[in-house]
N, C-alpha and C. Protein backbone atom coordinates (compact mmCIF):
# COMPACT_ATOMS: atom_id res chain seq x y z
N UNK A 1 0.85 -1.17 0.00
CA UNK A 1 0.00 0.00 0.00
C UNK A 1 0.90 1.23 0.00
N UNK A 2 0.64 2.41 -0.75
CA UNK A 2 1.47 3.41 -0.96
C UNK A 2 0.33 4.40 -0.02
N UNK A 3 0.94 5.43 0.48
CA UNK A 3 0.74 6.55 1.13
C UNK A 3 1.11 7.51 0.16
N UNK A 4 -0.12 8.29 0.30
CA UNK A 4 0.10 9.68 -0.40
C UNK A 4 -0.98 11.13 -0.01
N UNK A 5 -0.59 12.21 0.02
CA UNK A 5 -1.16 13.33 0.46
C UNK A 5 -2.12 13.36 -0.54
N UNK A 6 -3.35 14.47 0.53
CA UNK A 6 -4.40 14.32 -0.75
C UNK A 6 -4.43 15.13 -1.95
N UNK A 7 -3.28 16.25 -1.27
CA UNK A 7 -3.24 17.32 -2.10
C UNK A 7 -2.46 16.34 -3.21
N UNK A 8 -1.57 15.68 -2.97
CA UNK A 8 -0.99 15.19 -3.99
C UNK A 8 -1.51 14.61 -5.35
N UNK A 9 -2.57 13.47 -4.60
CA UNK A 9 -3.32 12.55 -5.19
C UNK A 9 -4.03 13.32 -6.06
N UNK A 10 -4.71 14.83 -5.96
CA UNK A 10 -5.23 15.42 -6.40
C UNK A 10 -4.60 15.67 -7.82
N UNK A 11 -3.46 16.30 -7.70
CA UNK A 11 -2.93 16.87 -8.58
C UNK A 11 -2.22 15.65 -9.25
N UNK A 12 -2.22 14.30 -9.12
CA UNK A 12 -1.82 13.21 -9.96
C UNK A 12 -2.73 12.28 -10.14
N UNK A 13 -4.21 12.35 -9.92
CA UNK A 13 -4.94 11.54 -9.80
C UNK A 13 -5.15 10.72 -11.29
N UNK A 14 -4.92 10.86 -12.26
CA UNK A 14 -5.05 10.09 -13.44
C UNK A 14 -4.04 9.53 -13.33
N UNK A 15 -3.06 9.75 -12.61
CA UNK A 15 -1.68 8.48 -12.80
C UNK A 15 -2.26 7.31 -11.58
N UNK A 16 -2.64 8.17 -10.40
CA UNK A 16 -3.04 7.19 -9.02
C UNK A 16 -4.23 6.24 -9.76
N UNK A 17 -4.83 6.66 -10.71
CA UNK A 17 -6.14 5.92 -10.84
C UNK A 17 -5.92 4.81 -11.36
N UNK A 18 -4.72 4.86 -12.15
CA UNK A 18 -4.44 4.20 -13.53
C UNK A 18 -3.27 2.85 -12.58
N UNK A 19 -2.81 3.36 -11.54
CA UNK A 19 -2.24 2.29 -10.32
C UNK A 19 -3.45 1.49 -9.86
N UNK A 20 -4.34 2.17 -9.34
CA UNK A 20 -5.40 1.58 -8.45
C UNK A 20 -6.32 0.44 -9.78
N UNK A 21 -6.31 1.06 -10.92
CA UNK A 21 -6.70 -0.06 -11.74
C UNK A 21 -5.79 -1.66 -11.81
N UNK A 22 -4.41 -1.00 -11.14
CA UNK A 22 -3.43 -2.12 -11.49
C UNK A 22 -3.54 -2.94 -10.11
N UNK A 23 -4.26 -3.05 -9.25
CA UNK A 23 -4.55 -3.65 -7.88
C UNK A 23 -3.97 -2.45 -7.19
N UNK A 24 -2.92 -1.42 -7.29
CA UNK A 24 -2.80 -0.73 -5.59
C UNK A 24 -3.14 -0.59 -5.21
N UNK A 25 -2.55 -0.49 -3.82
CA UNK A 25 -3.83 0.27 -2.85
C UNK A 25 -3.55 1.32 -2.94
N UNK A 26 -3.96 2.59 -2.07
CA UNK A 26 -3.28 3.88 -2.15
C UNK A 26 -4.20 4.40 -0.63
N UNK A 27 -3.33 4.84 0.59
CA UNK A 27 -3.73 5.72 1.92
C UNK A 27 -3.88 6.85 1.38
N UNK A 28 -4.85 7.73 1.32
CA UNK A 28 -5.10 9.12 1.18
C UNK A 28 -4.72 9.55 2.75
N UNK A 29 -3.90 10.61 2.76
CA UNK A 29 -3.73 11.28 4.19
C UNK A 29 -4.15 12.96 3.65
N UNK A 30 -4.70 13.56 5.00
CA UNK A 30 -4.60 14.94 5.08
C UNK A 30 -4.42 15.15 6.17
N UNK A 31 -3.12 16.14 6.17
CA UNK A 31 -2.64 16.87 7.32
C UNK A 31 -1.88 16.00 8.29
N UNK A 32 -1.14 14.84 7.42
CA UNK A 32 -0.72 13.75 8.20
C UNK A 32 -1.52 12.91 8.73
N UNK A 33 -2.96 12.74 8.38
CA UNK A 33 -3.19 11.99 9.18
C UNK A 33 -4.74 10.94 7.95
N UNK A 34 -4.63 9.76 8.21
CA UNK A 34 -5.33 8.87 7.48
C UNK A 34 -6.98 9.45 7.20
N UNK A 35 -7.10 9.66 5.64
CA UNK A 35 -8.56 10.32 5.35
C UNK A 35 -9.15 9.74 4.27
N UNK A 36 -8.70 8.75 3.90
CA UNK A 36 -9.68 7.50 2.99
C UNK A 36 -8.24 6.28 2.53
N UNK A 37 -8.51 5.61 1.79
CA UNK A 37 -8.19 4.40 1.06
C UNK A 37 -9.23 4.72 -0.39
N UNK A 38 -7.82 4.18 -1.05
CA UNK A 38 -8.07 4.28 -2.36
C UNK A 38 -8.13 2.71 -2.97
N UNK A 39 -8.63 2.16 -3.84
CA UNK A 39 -8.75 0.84 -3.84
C UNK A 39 -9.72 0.06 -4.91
N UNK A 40 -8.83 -1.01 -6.19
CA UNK A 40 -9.68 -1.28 -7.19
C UNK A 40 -11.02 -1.67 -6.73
N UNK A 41 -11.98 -1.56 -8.00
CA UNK A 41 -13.12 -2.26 -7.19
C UNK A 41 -13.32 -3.53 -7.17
N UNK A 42 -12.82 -4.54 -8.09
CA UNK A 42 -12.65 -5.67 -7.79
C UNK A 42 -12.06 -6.37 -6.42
N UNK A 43 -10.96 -5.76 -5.83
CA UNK A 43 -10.17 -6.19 -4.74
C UNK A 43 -11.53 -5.75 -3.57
N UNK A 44 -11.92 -4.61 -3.53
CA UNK A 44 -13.28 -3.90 -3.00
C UNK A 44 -14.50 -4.74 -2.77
N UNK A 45 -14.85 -5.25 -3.53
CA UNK A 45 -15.67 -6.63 -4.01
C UNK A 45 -15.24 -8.11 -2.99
N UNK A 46 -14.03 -8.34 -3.22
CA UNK A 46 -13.41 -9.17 -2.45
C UNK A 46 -13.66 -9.00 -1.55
N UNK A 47 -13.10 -8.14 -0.57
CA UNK A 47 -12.92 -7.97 0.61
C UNK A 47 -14.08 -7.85 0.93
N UNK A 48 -15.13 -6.95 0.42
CA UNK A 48 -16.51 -7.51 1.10
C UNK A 48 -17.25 -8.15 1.27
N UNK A 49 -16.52 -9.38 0.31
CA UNK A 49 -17.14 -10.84 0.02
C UNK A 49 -16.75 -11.52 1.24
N UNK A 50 -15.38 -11.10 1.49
CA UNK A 50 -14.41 -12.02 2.45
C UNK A 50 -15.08 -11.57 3.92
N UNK A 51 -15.40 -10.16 3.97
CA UNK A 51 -15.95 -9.99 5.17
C UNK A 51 -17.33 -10.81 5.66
N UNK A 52 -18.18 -10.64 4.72
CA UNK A 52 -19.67 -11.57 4.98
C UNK A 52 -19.42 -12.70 4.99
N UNK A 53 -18.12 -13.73 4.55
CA UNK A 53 -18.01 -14.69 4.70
C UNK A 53 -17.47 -15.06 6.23
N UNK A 54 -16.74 -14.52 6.58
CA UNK A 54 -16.06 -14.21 7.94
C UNK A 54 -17.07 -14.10 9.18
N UNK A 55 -18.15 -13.43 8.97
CA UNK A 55 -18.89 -12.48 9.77
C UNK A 55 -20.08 -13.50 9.92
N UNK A 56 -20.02 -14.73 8.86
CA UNK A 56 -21.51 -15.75 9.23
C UNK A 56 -21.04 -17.03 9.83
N UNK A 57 -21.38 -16.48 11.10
CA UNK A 57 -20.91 -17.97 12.28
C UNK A 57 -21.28 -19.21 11.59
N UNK A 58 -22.34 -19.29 10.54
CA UNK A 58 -22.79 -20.61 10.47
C UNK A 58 -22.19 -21.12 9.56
N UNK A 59 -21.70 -20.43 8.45
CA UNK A 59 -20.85 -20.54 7.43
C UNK A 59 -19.02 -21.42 7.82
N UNK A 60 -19.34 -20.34 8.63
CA UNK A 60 -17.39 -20.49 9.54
C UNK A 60 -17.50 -21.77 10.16
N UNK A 61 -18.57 -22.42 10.90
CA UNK A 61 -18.26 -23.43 11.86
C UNK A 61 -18.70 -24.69 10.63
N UNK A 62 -19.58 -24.75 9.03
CA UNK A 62 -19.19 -25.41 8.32
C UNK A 62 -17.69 -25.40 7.31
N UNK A 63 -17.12 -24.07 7.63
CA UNK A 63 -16.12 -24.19 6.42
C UNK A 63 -14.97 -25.13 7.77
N UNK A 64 -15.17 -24.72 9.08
CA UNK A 64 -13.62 -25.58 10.00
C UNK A 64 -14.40 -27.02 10.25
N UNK A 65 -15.52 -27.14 10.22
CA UNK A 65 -16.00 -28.79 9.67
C UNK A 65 -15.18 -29.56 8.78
N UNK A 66 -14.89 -29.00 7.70
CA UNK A 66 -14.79 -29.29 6.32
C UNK A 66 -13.54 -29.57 6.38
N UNK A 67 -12.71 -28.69 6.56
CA UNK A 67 -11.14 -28.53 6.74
C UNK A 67 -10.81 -29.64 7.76
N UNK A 68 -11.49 -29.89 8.93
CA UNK A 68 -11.11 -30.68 9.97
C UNK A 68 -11.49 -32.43 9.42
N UNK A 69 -12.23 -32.55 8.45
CA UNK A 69 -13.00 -33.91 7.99
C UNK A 69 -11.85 -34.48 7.34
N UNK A 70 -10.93 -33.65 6.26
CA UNK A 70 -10.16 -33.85 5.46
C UNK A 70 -10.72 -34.82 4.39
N UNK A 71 -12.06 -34.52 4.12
CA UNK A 71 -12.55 -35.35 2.87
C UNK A 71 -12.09 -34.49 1.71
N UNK A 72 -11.80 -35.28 0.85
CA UNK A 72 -11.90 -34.90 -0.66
C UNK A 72 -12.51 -34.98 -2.11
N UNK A 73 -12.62 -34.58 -2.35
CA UNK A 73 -13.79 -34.30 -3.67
C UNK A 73 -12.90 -34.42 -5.56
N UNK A 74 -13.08 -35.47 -5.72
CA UNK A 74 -12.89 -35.47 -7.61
C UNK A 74 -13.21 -34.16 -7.90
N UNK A 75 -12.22 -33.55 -8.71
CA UNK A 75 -12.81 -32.24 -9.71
C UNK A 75 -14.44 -32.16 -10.40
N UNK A 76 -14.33 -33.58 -10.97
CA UNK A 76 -15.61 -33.81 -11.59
C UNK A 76 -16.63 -33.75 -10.94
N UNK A 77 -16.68 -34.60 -9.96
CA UNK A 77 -17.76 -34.35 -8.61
C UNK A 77 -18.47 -32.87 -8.88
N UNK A 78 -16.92 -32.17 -8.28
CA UNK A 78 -17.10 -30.58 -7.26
C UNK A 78 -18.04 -30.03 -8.77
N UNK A 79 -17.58 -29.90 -10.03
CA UNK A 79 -18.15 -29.07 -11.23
C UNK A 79 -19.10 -29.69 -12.01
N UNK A 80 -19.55 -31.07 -11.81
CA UNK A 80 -20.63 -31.95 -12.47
C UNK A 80 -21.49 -30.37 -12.77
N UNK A 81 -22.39 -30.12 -11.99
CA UNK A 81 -23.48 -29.50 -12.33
C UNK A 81 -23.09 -27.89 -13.50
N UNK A 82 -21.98 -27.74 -13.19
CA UNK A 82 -21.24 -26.26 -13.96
C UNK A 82 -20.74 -26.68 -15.35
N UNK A 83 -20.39 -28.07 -15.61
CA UNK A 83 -19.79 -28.29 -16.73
C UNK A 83 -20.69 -28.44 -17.99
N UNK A 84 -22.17 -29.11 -18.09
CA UNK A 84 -23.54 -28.98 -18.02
C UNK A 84 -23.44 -28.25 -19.52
């Protein structure tokens, strides 16, 4: 993650944008001190995927089920219905 002033960002923002398309992140600061995140929207997407996934107890105590079973699944199995 790069740090940068906002005044800065301002005055380079078609170069910052054209990073943030490339995955960066980018800290917006003013006055030294942290005043947004800059951030693709795909990675954006993620992370709020990753959060609701995180955040549903019922989800979490089947995904450390799963992991703890150590069953495994044929490719074919897992995509039967997707391959279709």
């Amino acid at each position: 993650m790069k740090t940068i002033a906002l005044s800065e960002a301002k005055a380079r923002l078609s170069e910052v944008m054209d990073e943030v398309e490339d995955f960066e992140i980018y800290q917006l600061t003013r006055n030294g001190k942290s005043a947004g995140i800059l951030v693709n929207p795909e990675e954006w997407d993620a992370l709020r995927e990753t959060l609701a996934v995180l955040a549903d107890d019922d989800l979490m105590r089947q995904i450390r089920a799963s992991r703890r079973s150590k069953k495994t699944y044929p490719m074919k199995d897992v995509f039967r219905g997707l391959l279709k």
